[in-house]
N, C-alpha and C. Protein backbone atom coordinates (compact mmCIF):
# COMPACT_ATOMS: atom_id res chain seq x y z
N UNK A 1 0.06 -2.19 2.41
CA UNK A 1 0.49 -0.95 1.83
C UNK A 1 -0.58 -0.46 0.86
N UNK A 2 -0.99 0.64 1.11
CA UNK A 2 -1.81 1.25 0.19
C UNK A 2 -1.54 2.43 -0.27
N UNK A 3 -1.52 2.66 -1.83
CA UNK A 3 -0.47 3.91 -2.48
C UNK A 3 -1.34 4.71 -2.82
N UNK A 4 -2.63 4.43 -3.03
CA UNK A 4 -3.62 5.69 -3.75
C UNK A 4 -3.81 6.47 -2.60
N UNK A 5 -4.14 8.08 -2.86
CA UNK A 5 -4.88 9.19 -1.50
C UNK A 5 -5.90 8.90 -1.67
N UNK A 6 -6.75 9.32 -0.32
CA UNK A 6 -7.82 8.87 0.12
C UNK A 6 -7.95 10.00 1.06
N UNK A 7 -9.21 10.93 1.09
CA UNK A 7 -9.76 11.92 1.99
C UNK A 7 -9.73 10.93 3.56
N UNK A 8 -9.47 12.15 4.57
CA UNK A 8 -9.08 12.31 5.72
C UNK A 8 -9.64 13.01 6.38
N UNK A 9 -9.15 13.66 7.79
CA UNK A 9 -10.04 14.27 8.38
C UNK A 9 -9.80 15.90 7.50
N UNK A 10 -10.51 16.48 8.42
CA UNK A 10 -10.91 17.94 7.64
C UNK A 10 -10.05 19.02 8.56
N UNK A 11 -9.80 19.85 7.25
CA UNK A 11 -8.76 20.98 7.25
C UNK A 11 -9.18 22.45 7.02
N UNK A 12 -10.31 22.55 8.18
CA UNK A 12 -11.32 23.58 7.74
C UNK A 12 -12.44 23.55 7.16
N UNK A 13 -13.10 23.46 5.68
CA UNK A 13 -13.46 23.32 5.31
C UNK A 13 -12.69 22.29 3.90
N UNK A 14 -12.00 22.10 4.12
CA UNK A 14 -11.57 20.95 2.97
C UNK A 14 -10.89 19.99 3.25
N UNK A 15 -11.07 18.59 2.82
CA UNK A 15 -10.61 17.37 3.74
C UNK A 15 -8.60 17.05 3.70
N UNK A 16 -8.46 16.59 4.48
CA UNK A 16 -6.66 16.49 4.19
C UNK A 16 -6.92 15.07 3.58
N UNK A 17 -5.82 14.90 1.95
CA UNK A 17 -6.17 13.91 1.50
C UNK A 17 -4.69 12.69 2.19
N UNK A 18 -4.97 11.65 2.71
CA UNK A 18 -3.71 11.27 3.17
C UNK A 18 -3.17 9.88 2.06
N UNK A 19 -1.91 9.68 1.72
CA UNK A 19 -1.24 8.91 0.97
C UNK A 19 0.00 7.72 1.81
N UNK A 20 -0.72 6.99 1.85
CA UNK A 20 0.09 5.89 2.26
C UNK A 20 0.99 4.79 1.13
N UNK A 21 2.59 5.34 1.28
CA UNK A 21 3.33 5.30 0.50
C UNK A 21 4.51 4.45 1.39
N UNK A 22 3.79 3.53 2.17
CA UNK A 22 5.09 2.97 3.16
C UNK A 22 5.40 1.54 2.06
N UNK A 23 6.60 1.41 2.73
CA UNK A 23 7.36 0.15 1.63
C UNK A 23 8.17 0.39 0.50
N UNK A 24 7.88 1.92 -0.02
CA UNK A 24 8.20 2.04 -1.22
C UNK A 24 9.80 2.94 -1.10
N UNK A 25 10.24 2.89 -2.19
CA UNK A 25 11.59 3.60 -1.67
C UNK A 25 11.41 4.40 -2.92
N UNK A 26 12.90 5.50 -2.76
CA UNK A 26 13.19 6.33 -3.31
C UNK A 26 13.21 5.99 -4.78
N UNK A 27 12.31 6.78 -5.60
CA UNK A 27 11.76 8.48 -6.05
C UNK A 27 10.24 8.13 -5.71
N UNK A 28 9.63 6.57 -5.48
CA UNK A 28 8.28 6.32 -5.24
C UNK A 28 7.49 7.44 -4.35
N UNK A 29 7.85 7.56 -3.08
CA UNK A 29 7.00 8.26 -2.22
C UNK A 29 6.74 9.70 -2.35
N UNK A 30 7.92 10.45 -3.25
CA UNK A 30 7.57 11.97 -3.58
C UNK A 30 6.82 12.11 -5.24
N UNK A 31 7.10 10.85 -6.09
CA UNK A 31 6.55 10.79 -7.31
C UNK A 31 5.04 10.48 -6.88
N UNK A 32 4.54 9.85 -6.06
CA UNK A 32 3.38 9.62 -5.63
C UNK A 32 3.23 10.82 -4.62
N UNK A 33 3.42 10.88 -4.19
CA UNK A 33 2.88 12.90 -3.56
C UNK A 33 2.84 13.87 -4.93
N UNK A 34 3.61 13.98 -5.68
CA UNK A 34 3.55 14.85 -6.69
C UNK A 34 2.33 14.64 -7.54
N UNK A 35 1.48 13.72 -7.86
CA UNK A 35 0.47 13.50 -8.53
C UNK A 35 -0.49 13.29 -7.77
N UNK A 36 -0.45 13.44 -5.99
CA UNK A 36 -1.61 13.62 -5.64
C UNK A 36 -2.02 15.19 -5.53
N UNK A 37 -0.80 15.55 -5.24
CA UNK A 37 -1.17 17.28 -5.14
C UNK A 37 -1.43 18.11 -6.46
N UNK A 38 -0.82 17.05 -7.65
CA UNK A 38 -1.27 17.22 -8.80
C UNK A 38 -3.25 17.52 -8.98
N UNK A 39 -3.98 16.72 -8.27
CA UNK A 39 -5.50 16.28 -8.40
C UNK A 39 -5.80 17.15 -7.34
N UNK A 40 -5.47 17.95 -6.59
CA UNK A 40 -5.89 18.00 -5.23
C UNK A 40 -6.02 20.25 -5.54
N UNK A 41 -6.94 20.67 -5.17
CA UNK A 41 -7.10 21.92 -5.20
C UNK A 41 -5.88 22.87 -4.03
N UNK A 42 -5.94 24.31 -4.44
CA UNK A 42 -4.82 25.27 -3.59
C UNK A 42 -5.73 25.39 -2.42
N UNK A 43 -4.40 25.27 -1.34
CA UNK A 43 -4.46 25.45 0.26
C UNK A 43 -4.55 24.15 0.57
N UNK A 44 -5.42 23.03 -0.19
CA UNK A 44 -5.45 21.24 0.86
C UNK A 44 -4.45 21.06 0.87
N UNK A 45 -4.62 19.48 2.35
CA UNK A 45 -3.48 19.93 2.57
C UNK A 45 -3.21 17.82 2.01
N UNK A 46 -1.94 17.42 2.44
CA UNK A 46 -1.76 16.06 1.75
C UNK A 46 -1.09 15.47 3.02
N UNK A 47 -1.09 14.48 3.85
CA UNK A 47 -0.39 13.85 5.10
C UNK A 47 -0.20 12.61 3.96
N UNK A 48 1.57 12.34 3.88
CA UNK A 48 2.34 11.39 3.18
C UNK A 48 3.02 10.37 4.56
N UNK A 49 2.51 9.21 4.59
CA UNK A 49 3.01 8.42 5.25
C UNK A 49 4.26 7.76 4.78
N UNK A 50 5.65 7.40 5.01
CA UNK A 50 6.73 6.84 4.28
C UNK A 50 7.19 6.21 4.99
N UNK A 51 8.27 5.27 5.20
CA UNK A 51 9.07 4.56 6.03
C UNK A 51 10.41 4.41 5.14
N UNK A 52 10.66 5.39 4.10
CA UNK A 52 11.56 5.94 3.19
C UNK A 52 12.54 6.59 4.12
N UNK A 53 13.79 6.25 4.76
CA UNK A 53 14.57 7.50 5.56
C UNK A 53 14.48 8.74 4.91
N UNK A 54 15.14 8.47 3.12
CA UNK A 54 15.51 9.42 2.46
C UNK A 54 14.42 10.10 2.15
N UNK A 55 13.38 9.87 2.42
CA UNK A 55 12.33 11.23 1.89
C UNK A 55 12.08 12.02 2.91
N UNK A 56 12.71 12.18 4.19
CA UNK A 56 12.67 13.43 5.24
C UNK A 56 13.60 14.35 3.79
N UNK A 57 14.36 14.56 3.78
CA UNK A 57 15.43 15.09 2.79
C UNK A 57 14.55 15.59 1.67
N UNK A 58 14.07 14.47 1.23
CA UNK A 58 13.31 15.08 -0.47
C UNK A 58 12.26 16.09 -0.23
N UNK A 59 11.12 15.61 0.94
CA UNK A 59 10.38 16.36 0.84
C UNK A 59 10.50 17.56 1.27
N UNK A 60 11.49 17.82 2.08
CA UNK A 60 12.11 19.34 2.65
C UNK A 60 12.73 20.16 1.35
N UNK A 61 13.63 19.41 0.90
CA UNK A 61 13.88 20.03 -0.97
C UNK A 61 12.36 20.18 -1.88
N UNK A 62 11.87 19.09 -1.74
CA UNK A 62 10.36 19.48 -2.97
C UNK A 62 9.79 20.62 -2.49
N UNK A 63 9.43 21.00 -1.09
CA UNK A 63 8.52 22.21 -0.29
C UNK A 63 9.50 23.38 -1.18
N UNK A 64 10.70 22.93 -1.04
CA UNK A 64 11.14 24.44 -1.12
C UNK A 64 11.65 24.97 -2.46
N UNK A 65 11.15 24.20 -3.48
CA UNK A 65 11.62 23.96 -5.04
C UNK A 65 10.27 24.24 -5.31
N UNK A 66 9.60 23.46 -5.10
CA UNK A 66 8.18 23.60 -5.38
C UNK A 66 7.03 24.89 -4.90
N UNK A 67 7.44 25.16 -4.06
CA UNK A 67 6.29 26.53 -3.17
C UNK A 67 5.52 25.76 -2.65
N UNK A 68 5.25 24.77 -1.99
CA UNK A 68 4.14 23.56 -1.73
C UNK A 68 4.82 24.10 0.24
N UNK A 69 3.94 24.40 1.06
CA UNK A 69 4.24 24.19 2.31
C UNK A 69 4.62 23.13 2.88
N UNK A 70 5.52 23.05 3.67
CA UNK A 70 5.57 21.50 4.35
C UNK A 70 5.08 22.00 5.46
N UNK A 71 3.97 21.87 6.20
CA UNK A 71 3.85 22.02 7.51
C UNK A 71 4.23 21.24 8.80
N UNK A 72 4.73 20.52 8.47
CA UNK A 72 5.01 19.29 9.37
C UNK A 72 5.75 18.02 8.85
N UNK A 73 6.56 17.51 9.69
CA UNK A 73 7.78 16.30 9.49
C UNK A 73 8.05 15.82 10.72
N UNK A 74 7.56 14.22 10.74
CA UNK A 74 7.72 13.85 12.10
C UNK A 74 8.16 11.86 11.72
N UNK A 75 8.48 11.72 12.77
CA UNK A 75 9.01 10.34 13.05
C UNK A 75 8.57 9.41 13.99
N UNK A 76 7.97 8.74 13.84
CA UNK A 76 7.63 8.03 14.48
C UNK A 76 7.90 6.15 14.31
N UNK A 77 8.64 5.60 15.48
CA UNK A 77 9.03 4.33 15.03
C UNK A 77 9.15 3.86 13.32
N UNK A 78 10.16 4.57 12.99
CA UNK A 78 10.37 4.82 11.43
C UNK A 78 9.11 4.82 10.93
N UNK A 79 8.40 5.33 10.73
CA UNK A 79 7.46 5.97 10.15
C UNK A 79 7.45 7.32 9.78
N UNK A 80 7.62 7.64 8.84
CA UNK A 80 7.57 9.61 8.43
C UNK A 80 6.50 10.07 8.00
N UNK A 81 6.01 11.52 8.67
CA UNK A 81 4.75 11.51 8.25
C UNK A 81 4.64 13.22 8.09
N UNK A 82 4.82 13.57 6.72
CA UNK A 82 4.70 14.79 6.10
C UNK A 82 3.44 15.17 5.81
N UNK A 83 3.25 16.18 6.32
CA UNK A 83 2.21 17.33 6.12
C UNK A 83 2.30 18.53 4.99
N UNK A 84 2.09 18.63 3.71
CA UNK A 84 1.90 19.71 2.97
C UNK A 84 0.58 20.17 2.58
N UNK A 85 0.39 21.93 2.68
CA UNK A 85 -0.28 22.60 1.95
C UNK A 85 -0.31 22.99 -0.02
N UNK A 86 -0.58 22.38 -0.58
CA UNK A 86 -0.43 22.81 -2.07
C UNK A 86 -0.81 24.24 -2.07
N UNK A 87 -0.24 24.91 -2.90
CA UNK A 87 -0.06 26.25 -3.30
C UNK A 87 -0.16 26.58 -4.72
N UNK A 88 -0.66 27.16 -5.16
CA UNK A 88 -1.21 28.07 -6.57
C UNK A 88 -1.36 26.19 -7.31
């Protein structure tokens, strides 16, 4: 398990930073997204890896509390893997 972001592939001209947050449970995986997008400039984008059920839920509430895009939410052999754009 590794919790710090770490640049990824590229999102245009700016890299997607990705956060591997598996193992950890609830408020861990969106408190650790929130302080990467904290460091991270407007429009990048952040791919959050979780194996958290409950953060399909949170992060669909944070996108939409927050103004932060979710572009993507997917599942894979319990694995969740959120895609956001940060905004202003």
């Amino acid at each position: 398990m590794s919790t710090g972001p770490k640049a990824a592939v590229n999102a245009g001209n700016m890299k997607v930073v990705e956060l591997d947050v598996t193992g950890l449970n609830c408020p861990m995986p969106l408190l650790k997204a929130k302080q990467a997008l904290n460091n991270m400039q407007t429009r990048q984008q952040l791919r959050v890896l979780s194996t958290d059920p409950g953060s399909v839920k949170d992060f669909a509430v944070f996108a939409r509390q927050s103004g932060h895009l979710l572009l993507e939410s997917t599942e894979t052999d319990g694995c969740f893997s959120f895609l956001l754009q940060k905004q202003n």
